[in-house]
Protein backbone atom coordinates (compact mmCIF):
# COMPACT_ATOMS: atom_id res chain seq x y z
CA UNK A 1 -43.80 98.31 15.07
CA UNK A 2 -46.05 96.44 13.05
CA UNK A 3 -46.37 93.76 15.72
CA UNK A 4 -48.31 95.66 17.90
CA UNK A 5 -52.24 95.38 16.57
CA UNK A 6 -51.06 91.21 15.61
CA UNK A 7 -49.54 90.87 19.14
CA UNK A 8 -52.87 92.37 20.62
CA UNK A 9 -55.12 90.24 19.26
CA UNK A 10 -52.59 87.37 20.07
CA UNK A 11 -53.24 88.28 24.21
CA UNK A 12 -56.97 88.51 23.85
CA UNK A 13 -57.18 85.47 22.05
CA UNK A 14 -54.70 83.61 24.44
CA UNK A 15 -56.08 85.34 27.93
CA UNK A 16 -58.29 83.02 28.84
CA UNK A 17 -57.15 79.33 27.24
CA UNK A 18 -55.59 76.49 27.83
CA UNK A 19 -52.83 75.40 25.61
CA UNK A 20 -54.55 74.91 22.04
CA UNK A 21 -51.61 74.53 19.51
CA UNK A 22 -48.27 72.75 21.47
CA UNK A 23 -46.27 72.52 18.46
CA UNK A 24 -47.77 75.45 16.60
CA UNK A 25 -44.27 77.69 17.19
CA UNK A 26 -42.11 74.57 16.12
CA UNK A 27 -44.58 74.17 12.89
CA UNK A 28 -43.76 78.26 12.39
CA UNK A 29 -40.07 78.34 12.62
CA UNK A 30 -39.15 77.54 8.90
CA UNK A 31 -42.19 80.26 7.57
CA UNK A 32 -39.69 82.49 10.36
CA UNK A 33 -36.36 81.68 8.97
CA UNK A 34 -37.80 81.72 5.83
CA UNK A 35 -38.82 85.56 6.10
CA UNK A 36 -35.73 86.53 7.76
CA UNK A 37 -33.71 85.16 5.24
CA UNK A 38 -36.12 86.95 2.29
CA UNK A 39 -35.78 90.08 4.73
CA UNK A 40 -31.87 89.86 4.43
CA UNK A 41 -32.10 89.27 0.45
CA UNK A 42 -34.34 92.40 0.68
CA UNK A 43 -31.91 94.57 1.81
CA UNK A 44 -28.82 93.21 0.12
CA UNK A 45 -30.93 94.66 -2.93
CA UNK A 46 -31.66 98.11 -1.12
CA UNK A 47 -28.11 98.21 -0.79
CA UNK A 48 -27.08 97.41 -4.44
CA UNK A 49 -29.93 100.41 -5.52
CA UNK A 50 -28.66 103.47 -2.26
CA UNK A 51 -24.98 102.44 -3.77
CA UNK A 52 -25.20 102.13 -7.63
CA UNK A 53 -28.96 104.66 -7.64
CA UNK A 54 -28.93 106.43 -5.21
CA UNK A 55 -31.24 109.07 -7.01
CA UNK A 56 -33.92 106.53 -7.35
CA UNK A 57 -33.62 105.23 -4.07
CA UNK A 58 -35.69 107.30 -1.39
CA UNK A 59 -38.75 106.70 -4.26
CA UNK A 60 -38.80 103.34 -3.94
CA UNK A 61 -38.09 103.48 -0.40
CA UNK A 62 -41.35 105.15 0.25
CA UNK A 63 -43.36 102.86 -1.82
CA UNK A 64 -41.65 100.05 -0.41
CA UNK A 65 -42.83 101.44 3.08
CA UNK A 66 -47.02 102.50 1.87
CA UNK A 67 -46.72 98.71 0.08
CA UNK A 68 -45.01 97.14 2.70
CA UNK A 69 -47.44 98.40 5.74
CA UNK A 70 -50.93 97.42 3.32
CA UNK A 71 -49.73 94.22 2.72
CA UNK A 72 -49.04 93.53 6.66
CA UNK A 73 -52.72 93.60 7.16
CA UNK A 74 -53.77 92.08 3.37
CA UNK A 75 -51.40 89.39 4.42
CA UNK A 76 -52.14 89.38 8.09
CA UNK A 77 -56.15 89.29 7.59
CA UNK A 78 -55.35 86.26 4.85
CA UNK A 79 -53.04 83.92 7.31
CA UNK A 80 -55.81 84.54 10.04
CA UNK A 81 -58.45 82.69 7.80
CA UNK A 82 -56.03 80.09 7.08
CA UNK A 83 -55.78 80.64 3.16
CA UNK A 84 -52.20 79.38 2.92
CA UNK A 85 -51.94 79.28 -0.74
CA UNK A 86 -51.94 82.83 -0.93
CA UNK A 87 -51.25 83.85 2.38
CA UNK A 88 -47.52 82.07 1.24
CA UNK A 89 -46.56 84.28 -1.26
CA UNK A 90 -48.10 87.44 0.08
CA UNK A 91 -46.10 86.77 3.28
CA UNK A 92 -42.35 86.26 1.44
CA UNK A 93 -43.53 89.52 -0.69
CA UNK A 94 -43.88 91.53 2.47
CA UNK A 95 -40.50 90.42 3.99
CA UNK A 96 -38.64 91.33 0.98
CA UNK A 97 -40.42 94.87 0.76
CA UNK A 98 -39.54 95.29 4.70
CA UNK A 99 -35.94 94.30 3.74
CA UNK A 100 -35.87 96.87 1.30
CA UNK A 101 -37.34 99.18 4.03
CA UNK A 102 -34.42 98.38 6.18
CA UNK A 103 -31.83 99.35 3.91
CA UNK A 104 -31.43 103.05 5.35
CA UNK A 105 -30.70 101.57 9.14
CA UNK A 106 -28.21 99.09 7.86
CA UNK A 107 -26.51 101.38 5.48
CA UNK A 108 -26.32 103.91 8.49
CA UNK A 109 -24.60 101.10 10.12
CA UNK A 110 -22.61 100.06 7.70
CA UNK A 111 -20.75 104.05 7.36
CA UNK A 112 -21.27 104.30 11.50
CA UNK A 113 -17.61 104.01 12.98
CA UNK A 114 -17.31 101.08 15.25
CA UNK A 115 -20.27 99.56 14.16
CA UNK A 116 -20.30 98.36 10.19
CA UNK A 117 -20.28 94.65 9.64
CA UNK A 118 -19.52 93.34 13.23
CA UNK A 119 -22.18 95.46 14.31
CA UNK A 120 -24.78 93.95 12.27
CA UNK A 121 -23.56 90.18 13.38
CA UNK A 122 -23.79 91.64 16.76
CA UNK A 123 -27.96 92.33 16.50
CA UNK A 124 -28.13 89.39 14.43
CA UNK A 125 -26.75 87.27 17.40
CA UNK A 126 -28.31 88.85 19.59
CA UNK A 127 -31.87 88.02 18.47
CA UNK A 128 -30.58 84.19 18.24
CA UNK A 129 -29.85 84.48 21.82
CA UNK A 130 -33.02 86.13 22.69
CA UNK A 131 -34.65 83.22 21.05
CA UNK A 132 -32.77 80.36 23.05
CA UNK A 133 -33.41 82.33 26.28
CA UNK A 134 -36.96 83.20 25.73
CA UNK A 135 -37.85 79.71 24.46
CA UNK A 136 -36.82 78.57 27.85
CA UNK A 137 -38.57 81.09 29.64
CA UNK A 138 -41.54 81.49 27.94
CA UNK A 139 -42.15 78.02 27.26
CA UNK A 140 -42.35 77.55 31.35
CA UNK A 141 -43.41 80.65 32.23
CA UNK A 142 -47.33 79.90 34.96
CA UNK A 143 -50.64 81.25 33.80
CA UNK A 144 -50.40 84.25 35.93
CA UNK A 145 -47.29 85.21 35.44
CA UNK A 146 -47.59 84.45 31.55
CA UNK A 147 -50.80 87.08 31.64
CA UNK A 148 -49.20 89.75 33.55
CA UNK A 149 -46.01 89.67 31.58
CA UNK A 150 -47.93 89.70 28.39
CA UNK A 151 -50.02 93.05 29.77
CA UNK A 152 -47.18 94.48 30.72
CA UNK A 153 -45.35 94.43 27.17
CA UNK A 154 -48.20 95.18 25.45
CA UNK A 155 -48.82 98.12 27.30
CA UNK A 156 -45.09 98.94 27.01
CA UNK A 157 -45.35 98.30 23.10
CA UNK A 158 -48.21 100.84 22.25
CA UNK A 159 -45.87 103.40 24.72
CA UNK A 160 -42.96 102.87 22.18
CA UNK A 161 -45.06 102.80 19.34
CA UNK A 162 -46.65 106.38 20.34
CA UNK A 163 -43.06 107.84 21.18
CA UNK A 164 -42.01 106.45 17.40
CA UNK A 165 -44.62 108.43 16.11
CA UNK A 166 -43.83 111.53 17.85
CA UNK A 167 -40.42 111.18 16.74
CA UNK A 168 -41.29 110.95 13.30
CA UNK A 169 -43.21 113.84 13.58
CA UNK A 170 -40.55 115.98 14.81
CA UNK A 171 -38.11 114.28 12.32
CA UNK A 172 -40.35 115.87 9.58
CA UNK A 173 -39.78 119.33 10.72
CA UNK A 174 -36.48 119.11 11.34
CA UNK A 175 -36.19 118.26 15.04
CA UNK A 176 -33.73 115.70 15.90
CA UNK A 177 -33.85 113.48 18.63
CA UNK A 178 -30.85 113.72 20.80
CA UNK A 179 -28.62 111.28 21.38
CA UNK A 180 -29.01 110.42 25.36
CA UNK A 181 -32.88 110.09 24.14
CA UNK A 182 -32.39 108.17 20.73
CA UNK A 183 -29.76 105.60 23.20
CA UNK A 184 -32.99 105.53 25.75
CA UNK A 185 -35.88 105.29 23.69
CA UNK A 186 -33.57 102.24 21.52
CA UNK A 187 -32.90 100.84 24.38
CA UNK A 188 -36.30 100.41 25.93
CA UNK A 189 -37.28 98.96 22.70
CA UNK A 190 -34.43 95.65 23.00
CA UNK A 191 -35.71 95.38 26.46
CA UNK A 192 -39.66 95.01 25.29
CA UNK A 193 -38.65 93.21 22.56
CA UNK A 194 -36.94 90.80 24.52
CA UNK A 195 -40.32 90.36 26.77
CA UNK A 196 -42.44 90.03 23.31
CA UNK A 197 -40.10 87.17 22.30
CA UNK A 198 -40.93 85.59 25.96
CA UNK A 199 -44.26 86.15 25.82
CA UNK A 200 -44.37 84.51 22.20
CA UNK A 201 -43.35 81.70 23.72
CA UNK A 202 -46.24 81.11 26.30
CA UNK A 203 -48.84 83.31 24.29
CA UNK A 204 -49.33 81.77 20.33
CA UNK A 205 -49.53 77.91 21.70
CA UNK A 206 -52.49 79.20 23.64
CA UNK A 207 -53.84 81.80 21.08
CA UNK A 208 -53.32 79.08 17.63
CA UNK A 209 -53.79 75.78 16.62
CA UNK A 210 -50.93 73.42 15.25
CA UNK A 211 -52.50 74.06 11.85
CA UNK A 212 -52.34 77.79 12.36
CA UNK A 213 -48.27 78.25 12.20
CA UNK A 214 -48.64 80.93 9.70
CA UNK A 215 -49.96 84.08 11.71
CA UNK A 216 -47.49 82.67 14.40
CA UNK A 217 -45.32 82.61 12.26
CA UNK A 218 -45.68 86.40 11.33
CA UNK A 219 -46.03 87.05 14.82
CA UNK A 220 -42.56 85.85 15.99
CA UNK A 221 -41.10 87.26 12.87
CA UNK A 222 -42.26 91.10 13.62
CA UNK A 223 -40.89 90.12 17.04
CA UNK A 224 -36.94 89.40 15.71
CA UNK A 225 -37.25 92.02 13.08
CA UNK A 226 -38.13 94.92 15.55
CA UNK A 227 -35.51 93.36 18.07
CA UNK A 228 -32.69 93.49 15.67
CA UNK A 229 -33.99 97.08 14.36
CA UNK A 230 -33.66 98.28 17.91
CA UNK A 231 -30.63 96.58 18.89
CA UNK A 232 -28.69 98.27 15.59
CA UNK A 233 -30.63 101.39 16.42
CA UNK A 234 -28.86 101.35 19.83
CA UNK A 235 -25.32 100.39 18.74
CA UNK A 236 -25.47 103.79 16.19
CA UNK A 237 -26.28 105.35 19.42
CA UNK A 238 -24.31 104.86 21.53
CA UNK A 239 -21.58 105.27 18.85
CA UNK A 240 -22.72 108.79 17.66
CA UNK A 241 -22.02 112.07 18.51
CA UNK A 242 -24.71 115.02 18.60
């Protein structure tokens, strides 16, 4: 839920433009594969330490989360001012430390009957379609209805990001969610996911240059990354029993 302070400033930025940066998403899309790709290599790791350390693992996992969420906005702050030389590497450091991060989920998935390895494809295909589909409709979506969609999700975002928090909170003394509430709260996430990889499309042409494909680029790949968290988060779901 990263996304949600970069995505704001994306809107403001975007609210009141004309397209800026046409073929500033198509300039972003390797620094995207790129990260999702480090993000997978990430967890493969994560996997290799939970199966062969497990002692050692929940340690790392929670530096990997405190280092992973500082160097979002170290990272973040130095793609904004266009300092790609280090932006670069600070960029495929965070991916592999959110891979790592991610290693709990898929695991979970992985021992989750009816789930496992097709499971994972399944989210991972999913956010492929999601991209074809919003590219289309994002990409054509009018100024109006661009703006209010782009309100609306945002809006929607910080709602989910609030009701993540809560949940964390109970997590930590020892209230679990329930399962008719983890399948809803999952699956408002793929659906406002969805509309943030729509909005992508007709928000960062408007909000960055051609030049500036790197916070784009972290932009769409917070949007993929959440999608396919929430999309496996729903699948365990709706595949669990209380």
């Amino acid at each position: 839920m990263s996304n949600t302070s970069n995505f704001r400033q994306a809107f403001r930025d975007a609210r009141s433009q004309t397209l800026v940066g046409p073929n500033v998403i198509a300039n972003a899309l390797p620094y995207v594969g790129g990260g999702l790709a480090l993000t997978a290599l990430g967890t493969y790791g994560g996997l290799g330490v939970f199966s062969n350390n497990p002692g050692i693992f929940m340690p790392t996992f929670w530096v990997a989360l405190i280092a992973s969420l500082i160097l979002y906005f170290v990272a973040s702050n130095v793609a904004e001012n266009g300092n790609k030389a280090i932006a670069l590497p600070l960029l495929a450091t965070y991916s592999l430390l959110v891979g790592y991060t991610l290693t709990g989920l898929v695991a979970l998935a992985l021992s989750t009957p009816n789930v496992g390895i097709a499971g994972i494809g399944f989210a991972a295909l999913g956010c492929g379609v999601t991209f074809i589909v919003a590219r289309q409709v994002g990409s054509n979506l009018s100024e109006q209805d661009g703006i209010a969609l782009a309100r609306t999700v945002r809006l929607g975002l910080i709602a989910l990001l609030v009701v993540l928090i809560a949940q964390v909170l109970l997590f930590a003394f020892g209230i679990h969610t329930p399962t008719f509430l983890e399948v809803a709260i999952s699956g408002i996430g793929v659906f406002l996911f969805v509309g943030a990889a729509v909005v992508d499309f007709f928000v960062l042409p408007r909000a960055y240059k051609d030049d500036q494909y790197l916070p784009a680029a972290l932009s769409m790949y917070l949007t993929y990354i959440n999608l396919f968290v929430f999309i496996l988060r729903l699948l365990i779901a709706l595949n669990s029993q209380d």
